[in-house]
C-alpha atoms as a PDB file:
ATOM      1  CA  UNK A   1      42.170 -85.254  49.069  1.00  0.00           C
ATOM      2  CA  UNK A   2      39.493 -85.574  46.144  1.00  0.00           C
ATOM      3  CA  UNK A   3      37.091 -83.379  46.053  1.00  0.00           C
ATOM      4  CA  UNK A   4      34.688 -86.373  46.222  1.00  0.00           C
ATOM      5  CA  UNK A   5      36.594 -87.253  49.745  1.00  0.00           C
ATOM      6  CA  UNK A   6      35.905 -83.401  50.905  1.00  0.00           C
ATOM      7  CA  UNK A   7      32.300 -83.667  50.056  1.00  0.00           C
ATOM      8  CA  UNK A   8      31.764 -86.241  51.842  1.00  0.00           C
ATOM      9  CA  UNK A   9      34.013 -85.358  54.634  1.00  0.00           C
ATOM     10  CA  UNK A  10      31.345 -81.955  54.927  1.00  0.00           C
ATOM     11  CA  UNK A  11      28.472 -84.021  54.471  1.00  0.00           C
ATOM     12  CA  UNK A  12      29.152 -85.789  57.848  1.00  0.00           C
ATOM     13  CA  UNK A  13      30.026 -82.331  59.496  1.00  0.00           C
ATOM     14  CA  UNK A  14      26.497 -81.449  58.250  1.00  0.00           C
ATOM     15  CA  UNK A  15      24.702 -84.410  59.892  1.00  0.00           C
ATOM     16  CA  UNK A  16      27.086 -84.589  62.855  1.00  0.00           C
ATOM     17  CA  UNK A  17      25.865 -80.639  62.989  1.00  0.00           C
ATOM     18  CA  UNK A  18      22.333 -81.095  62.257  1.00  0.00           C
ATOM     19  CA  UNK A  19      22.066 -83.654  65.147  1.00  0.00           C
ATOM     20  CA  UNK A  20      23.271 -82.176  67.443  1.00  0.00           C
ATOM     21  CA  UNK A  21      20.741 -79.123  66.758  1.00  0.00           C
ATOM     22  CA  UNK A  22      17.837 -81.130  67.096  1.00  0.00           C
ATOM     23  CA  UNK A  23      19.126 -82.115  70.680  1.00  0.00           C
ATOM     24  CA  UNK A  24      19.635 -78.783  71.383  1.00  0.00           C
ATOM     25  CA  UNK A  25      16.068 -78.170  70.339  1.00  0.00           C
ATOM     26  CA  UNK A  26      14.921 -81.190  72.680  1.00  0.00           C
ATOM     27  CA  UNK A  27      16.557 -79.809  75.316  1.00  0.00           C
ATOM     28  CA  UNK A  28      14.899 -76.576  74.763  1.00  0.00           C
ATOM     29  CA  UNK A  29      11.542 -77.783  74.544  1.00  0.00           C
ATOM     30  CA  UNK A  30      12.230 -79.845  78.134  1.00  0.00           C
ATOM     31  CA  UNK A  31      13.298 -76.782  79.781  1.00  0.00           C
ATOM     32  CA  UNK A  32      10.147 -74.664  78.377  1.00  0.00           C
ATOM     33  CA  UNK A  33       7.658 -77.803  79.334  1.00  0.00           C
ATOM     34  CA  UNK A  34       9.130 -77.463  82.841  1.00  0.00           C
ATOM     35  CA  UNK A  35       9.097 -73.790  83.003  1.00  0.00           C
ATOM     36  CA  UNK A  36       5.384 -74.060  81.915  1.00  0.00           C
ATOM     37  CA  UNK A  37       5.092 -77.047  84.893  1.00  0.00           C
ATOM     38  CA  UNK A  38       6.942 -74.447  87.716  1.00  0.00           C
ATOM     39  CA  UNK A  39       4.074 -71.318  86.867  1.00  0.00           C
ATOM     40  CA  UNK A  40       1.120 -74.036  87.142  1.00  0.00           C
ATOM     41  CA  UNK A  41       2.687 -75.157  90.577  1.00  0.00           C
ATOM     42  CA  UNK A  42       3.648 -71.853  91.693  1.00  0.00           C
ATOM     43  CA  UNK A  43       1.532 -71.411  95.420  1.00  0.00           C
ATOM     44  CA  UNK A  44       0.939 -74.941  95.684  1.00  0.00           C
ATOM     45  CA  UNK A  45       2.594 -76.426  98.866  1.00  0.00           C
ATOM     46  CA  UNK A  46       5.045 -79.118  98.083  1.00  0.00           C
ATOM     47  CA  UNK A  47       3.959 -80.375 101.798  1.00  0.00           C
ATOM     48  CA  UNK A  48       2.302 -84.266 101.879  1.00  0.00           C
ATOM     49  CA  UNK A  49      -1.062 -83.840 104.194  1.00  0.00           C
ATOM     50  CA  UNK A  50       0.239 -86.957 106.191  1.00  0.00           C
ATOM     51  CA  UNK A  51       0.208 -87.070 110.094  1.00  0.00           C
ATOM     52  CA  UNK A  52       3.954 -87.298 111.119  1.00  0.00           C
ATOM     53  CA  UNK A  53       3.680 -90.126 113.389  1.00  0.00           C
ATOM     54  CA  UNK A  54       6.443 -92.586 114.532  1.00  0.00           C
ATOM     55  CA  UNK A  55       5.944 -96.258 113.958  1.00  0.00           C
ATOM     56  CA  UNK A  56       5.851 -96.714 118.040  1.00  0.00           C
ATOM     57  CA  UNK A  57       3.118 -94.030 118.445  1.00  0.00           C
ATOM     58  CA  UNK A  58       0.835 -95.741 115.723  1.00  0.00           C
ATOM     59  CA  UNK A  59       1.578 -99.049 117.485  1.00  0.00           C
ATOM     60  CA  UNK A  60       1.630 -98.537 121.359  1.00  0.00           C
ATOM     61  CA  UNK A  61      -2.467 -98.171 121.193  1.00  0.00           C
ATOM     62  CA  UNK A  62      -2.915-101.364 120.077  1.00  0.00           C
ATOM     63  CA  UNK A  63      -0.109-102.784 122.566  1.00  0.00           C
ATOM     64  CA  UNK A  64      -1.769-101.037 125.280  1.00  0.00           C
ATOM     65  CA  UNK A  65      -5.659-102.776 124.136  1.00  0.00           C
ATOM     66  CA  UNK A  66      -4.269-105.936 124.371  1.00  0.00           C
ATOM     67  CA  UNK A  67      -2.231-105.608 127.639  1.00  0.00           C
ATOM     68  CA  UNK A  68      -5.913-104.074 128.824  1.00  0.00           C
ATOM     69  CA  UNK A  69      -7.297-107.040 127.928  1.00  0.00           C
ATOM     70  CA  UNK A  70      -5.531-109.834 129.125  1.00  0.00           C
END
């Protein structure tokens, strides 16, 4: 192998290398933005405010206004 070939055979290491560092960095910077996301939340309640009703219950007292009526 010429030592052209080898330089160029490194060169792509290098880039294939340098790549995958910046990913690595990405990935870091994701995990510290959620980090910084879970402290913020932290005490909060995950729980929806929303009445826990069936569809039946929300509809029988409008079923039961009409059958009153008629």
């Amino acid at each position: 192998m010429t030592a052209e070939a080898v330089a160029e055979r490194e060169k792509g290491t290098l880039e294939e290398e340098l790549v995958l560092l910046k990913q690595e960095q990405t990935v870091s910077e994701i995990n510290a933005e959620l980090e910084a996301l879970k402290v913020e939340d932290k005490g909060k309640t995950d729980k929806l405010n929303v009445p826990m009703q069936t569809a039946e219950e929300k509809v029988m007292p409008y079923v039961n206004t009409c059958h009153d009526s008629s």
